[in-house]
Protein backbone atom coordinates (compact mmCIF):
# COMPACT_ATOMS: atom_id res chain seq x y z
CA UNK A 1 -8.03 63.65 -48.64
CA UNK A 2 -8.30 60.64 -50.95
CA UNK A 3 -11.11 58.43 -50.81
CA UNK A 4 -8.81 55.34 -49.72
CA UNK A 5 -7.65 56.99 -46.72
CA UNK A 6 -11.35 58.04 -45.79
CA UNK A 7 -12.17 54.45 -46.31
CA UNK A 8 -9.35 52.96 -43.89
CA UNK A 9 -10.36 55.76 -41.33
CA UNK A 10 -13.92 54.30 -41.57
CA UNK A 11 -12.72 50.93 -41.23
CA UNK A 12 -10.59 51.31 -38.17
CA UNK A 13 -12.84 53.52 -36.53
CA UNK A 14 -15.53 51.13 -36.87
CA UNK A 15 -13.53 47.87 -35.55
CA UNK A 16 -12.92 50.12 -32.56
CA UNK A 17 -16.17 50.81 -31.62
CA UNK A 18 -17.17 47.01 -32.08
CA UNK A 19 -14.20 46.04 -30.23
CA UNK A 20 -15.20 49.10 -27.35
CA UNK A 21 -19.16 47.30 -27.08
CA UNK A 22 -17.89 44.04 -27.18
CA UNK A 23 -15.33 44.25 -23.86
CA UNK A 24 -18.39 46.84 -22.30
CA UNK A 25 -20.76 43.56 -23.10
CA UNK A 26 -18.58 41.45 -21.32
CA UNK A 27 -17.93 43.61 -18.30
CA UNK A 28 -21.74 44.04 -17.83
CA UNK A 29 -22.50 40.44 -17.55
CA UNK A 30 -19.84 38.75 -15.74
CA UNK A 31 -22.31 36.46 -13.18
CA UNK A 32 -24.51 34.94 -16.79
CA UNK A 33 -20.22 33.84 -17.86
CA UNK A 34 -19.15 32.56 -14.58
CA UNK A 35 -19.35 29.24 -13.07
CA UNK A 36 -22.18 27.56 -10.71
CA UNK A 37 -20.64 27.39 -7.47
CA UNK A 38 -22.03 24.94 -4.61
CA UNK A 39 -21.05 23.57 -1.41
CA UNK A 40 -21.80 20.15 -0.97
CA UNK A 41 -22.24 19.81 3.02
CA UNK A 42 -23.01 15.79 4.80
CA UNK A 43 -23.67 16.12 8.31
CA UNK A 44 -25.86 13.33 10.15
CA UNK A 45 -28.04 11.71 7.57
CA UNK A 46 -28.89 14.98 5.42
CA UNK A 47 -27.15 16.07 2.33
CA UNK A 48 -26.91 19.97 2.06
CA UNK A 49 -26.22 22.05 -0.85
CA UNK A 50 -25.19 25.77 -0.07
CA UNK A 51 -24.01 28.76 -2.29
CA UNK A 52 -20.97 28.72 -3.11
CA UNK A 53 -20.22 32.02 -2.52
CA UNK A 54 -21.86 33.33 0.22
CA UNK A 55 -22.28 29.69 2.00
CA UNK A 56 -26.71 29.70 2.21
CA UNK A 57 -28.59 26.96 2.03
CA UNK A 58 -30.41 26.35 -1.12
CA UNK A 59 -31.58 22.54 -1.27
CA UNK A 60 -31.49 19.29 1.21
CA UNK A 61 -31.44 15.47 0.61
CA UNK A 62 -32.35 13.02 3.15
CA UNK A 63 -30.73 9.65 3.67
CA UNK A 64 -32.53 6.82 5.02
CA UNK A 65 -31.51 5.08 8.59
CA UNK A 66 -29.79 2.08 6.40
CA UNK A 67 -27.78 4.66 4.56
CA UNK A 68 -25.11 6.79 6.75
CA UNK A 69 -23.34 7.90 3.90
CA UNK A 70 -19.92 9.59 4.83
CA UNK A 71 -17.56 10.43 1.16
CA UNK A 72 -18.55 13.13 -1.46
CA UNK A 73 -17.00 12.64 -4.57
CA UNK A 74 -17.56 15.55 -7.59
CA UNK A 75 -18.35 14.18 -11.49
CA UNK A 76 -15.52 16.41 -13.50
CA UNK A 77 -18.14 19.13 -15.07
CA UNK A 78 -19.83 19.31 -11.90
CA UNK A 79 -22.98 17.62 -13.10
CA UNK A 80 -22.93 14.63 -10.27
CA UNK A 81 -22.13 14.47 -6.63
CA UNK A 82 -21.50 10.87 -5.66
CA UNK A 83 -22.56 10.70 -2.09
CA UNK A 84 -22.01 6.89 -0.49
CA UNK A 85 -21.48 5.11 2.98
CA UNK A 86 -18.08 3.74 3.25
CA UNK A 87 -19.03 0.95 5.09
CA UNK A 88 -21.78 -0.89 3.22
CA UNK A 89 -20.96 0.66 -0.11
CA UNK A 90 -24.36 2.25 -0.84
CA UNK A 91 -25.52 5.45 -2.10
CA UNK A 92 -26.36 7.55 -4.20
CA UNK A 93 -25.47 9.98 -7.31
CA UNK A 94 -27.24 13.17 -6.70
CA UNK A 95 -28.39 15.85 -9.20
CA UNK A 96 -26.04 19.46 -8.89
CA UNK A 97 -29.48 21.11 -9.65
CA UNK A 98 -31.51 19.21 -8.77
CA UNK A 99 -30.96 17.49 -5.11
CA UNK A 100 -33.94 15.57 -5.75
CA UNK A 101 -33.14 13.84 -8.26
CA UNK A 102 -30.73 10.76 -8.11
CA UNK A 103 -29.44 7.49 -9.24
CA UNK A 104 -28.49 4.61 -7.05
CA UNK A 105 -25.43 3.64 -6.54
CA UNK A 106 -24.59 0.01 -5.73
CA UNK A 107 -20.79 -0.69 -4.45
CA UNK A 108 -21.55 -3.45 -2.02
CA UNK A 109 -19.50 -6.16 -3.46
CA UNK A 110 -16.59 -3.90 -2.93
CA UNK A 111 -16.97 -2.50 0.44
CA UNK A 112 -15.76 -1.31 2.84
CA UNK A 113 -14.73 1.90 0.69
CA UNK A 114 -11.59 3.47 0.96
CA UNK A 115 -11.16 5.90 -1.12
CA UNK A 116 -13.10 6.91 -5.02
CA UNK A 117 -11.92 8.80 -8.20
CA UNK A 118 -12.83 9.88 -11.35
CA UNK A 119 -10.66 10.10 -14.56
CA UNK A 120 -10.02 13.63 -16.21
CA UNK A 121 -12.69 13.60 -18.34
CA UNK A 122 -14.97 11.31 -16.08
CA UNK A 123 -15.72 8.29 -18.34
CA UNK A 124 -13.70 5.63 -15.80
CA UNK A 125 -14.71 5.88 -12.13
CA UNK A 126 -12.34 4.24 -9.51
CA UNK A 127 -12.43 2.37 -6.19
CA UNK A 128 -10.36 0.55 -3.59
CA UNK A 129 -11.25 -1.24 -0.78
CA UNK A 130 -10.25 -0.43 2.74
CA UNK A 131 -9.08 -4.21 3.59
CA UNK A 132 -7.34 -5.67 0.48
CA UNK A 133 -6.13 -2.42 -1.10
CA UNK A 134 -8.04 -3.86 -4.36
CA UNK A 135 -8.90 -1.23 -7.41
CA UNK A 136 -12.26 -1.69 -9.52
CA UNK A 137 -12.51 0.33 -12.39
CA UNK A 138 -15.83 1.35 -13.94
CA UNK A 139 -17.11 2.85 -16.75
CA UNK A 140 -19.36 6.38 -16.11
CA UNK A 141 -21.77 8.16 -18.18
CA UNK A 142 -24.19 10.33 -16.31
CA UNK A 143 -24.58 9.81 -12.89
CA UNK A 144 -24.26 5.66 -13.61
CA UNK A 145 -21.68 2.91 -13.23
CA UNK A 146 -21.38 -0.06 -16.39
CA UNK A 147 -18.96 -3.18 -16.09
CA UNK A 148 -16.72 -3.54 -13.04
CA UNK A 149 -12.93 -4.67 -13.78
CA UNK A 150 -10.32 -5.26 -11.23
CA UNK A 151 -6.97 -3.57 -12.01
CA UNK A 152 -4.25 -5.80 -11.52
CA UNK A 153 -1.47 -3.77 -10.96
CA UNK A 154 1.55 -5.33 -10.98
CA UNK A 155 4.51 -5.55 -8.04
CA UNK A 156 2.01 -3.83 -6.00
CA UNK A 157 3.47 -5.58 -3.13
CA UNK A 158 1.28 -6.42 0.24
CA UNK A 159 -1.75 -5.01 -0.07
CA UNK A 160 -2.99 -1.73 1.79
CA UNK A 161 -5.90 0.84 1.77
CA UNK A 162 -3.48 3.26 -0.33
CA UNK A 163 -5.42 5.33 -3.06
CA UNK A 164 -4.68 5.65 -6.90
CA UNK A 165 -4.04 8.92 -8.47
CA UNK A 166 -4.27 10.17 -12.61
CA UNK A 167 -2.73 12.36 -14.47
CA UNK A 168 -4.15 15.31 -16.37
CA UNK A 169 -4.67 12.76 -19.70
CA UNK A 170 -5.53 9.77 -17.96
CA UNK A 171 -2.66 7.91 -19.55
CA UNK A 172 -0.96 6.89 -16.14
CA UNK A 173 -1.54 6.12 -12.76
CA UNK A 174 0.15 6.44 -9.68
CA UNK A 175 0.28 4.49 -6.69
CA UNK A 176 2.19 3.54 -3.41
CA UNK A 177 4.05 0.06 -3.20
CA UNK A 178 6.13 -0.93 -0.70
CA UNK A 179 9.24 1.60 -0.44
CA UNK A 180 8.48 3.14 -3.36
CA UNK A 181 5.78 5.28 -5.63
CA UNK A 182 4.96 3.09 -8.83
CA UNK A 183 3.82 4.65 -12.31
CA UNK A 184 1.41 2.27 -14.30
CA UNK A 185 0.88 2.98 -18.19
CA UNK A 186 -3.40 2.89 -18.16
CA UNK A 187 -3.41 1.48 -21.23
CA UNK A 188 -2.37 -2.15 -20.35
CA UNK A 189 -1.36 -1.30 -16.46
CA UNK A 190 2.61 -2.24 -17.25
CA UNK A 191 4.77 -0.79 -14.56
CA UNK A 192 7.02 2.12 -16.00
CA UNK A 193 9.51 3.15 -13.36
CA UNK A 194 9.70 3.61 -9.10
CA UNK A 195 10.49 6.01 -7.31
CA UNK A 196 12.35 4.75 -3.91
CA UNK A 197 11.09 6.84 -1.47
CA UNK A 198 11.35 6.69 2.87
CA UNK A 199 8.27 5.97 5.11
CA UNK A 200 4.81 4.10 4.90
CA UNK A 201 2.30 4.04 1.90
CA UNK A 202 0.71 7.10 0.74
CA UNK A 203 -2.14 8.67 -0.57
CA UNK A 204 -1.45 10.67 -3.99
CA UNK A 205 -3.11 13.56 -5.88
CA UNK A 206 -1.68 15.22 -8.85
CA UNK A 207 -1.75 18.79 -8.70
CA UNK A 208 -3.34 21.13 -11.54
CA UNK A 209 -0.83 21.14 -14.09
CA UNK A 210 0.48 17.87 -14.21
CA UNK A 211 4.14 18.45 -12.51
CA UNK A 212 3.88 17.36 -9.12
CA UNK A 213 2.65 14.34 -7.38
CA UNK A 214 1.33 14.92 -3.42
CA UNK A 215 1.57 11.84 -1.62
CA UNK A 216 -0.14 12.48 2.11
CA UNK A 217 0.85 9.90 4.75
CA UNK A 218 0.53 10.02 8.34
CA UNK A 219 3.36 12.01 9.22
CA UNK A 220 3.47 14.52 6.40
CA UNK A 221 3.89 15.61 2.61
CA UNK A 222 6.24 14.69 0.40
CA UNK A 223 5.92 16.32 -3.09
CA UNK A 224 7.27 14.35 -6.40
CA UNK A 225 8.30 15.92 -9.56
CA UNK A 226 6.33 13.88 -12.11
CA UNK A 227 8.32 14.08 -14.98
CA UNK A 228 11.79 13.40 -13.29
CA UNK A 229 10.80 11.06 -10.53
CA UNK A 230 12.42 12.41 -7.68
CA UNK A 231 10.92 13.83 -4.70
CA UNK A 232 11.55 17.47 -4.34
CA UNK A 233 10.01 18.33 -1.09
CA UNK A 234 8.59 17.03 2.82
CA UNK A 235 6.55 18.95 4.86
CA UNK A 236 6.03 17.04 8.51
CA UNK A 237 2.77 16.84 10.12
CA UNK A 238 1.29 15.01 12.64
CA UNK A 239 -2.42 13.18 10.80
CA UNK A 240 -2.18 15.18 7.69
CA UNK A 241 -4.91 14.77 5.71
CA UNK A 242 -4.91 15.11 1.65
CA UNK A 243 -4.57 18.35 0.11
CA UNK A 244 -6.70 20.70 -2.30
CA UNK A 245 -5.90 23.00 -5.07
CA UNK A 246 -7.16 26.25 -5.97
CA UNK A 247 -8.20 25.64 -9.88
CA UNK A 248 -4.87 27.36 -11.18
CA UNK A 249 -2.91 25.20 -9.37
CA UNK A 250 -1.10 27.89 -7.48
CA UNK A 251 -2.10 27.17 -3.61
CA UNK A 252 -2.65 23.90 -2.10
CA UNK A 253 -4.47 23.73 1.70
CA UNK A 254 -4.21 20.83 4.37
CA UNK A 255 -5.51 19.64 7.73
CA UNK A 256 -2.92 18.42 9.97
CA UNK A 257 -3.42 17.68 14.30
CA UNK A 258 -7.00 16.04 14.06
CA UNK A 259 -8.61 18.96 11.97
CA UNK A 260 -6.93 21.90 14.06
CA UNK A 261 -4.43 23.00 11.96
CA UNK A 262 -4.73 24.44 8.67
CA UNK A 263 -1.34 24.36 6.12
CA UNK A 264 -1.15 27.04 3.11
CA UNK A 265 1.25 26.00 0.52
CA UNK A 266 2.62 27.56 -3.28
CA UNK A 267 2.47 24.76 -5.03
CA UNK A 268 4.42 26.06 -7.85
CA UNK A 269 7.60 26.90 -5.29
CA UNK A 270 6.84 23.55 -3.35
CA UNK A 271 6.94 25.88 0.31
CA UNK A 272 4.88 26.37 2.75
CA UNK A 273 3.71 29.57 3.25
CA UNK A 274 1.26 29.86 6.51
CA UNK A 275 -0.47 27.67 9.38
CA UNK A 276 -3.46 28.61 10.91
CA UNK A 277 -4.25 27.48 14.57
CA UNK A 278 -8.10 26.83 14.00
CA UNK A 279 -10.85 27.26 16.77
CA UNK A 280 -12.14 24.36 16.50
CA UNK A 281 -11.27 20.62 14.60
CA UNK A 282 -12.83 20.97 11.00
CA UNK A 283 -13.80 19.29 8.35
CA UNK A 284 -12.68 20.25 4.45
CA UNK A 285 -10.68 22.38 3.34
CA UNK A 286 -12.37 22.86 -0.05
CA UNK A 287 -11.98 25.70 -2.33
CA UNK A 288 -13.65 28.65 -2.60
CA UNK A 289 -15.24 30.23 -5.68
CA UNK A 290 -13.97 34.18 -4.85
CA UNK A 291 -10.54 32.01 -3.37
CA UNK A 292 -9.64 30.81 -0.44
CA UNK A 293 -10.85 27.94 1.15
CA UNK A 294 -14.63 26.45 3.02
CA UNK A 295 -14.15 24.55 6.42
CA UNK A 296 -16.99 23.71 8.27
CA UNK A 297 -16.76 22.96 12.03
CA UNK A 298 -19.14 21.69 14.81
CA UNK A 299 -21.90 24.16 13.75
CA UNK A 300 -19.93 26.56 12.11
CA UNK A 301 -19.07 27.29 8.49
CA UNK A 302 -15.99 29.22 7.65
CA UNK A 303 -13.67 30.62 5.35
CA UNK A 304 -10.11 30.96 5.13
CA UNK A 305 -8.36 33.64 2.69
CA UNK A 306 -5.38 34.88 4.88
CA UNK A 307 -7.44 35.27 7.65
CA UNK A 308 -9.94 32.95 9.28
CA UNK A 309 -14.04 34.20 9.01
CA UNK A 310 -16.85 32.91 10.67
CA UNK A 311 -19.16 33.17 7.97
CA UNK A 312 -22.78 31.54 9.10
CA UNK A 313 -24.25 28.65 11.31
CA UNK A 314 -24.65 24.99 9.79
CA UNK A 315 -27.48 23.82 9.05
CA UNK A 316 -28.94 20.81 10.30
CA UNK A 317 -27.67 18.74 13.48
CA UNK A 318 -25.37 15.69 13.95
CA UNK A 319 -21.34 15.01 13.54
CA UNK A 320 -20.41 16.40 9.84
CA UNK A 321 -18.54 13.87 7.92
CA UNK A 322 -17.74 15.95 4.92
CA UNK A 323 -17.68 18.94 3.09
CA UNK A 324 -16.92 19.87 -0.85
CA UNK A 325 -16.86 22.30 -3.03
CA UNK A 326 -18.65 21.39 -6.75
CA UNK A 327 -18.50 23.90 -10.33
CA UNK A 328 -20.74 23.57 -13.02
CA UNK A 329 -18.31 23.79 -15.69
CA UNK A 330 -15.59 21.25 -17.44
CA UNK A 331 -12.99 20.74 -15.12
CA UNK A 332 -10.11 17.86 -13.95
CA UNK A 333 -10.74 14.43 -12.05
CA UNK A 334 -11.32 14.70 -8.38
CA UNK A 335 -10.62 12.10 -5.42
CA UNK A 336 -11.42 11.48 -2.31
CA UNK A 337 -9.91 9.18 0.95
């Protein structure tokens, strides 16, 4: 046998090997490569931060009696919870790690709050208030707010509590106007097109991927294709709340009937695939880190993943006003109504 084909034995033999301890390396260390996963649970005035996975508590934050905070709002990266009180416009931007450490948060001038969001990558933070329909944009770094500019969006219409929604770039936004669901170039906030659609104003959320728009409204879903601008799909419910997506953008869950019926959805075919009579009215859904979805209900903490499990008893006492799920890792612009 020549000494070249001895060498390229040698040399293939070896890359196999590495290639054998590298994939054994990774399988042996999965947890130290995975996300944080945390549960970010307000009920009364405490803030409560459980595992993600297994739902246990693992750190508190109290809330003085001015401050009766009642929206959570994820940082994209997972870094910052934004926990503030709707009504006087106060709060707070806690640690993920840390629940006792935290930055003020001073919205006052633009309460009462109704609804927040962050841009994909988390440098603009967004607002509107819950009597004039009004948007204030801010800049974010860190767990704080700089400037304050109101976004003047034009043929907006009469004005309404209606929330704004991004896409996956941050180069448009989306909002309800009267009749219609308005795109808005971010740049310089010129309208681009309409899309004429039946019923009151919505809520919107883009959906992981970037191809359809969810607006939630009173009596239902209806589900936009982004790139065409038509609407593709309604799904009637009776006080539907907004949806949430797994990270893949596959399923989508929603509350519907006061918090006692849970929707599945593939977001991909635009159908509904199950409902879920719950026990109880709940709070959430939010995803779950091992799938699935968290809801929490009077004292209970659940999880859905085909099948409804009552997983442990909530800590704390008092109404629970809102529960969400947070990763430590980079990730897409969240928002809350």
């Amino acid at each position: 046998m020549s000494n070249e084909i001895i060498y390229k034995k040698t040399f293939l033999l070896r890359n196999s090997i590495l290639t054998i301890l590298f994939l054994f390396i990774l399988i042996s260390i999965p947890v130290s490569l995975s996300a944080e996963s945390r549960l970010f649970l307000l009920r009364g005035q405490t803030l409560y931060i459980l595992d993600g996975v297994n739902g246990e508590m693992l750190d508190k934050r109290n809330f003085s009696a001015r401050e009766l905070p009642d929206i959570l709002l994820g940082t994209p990266g997972g870094k910052y919870v934004f926990v503030v009180d709707s009504a006087s416009g106060i709060g707070e931007a806690v640690d993920f790690e840390d629940a006792g450490q935290a930055k003020a948060l001073d919205l006052s001038e633009f309460a009462p709050i109704a609804g927040m969001a962050f841009s994909p990558m988390g440098d603009r933070f967004y607002v509107w208030n819950a009597r004039s329909g009004d948007v204030r944009s801010y800049g974010h770094r860190a767990g704080q707010l700089t400037g304050g500019e109101d976004l003047a969006l034009p043929d907006s219409g009469s004005p309404d509590s209606s929330g704004i929604a991004l896409n996956s770039r941050g180069t448009r936004i989306y909002r309800s106007v009267p009749g219609a669901l308005a795109y808005y170039l971010s740049a310089d906030l010129s309208l681009l097109k309409t899309v004429e659609l039946d019923g009151g104003s919505r809520n919107w959320l883009m959906a992981p991927g970037g191809r359809r728009l969810w607006g939630t409204g009173g009596a239902g879903w209806t589900v936009v294709d982004e790139a065409r601008g038509v609407p593709v799909a309604d799904f009637p419910a009776e006080e539907a709340l907004p949806p949430v997506f797994d990270a893949a953008g596959r399923t989508a869950w929603a509350l519907a009937e006061s918090g006692t019926l849970l929707l599945e959805f593939d977001v991909r075919r635009t159908r509904e695939v199950k409902r879920e009579r719950l026990p109880e009215p709940v709070v959430g859904p939010t995803p779950g880190a091992e799938g699935g979805v968290w809801l929490a209900g009077e004292d209970r903490l659940y999880r859905f993943d085909d099948e409804l499990v009552n997983i442990a008893p909530l800590p704390g006492s008092g109404k629970v006003k809102a529960l969400m799920t947070v990763e430590l890792k980079p990730g897409q612009g969240f928002a809350c109504f």
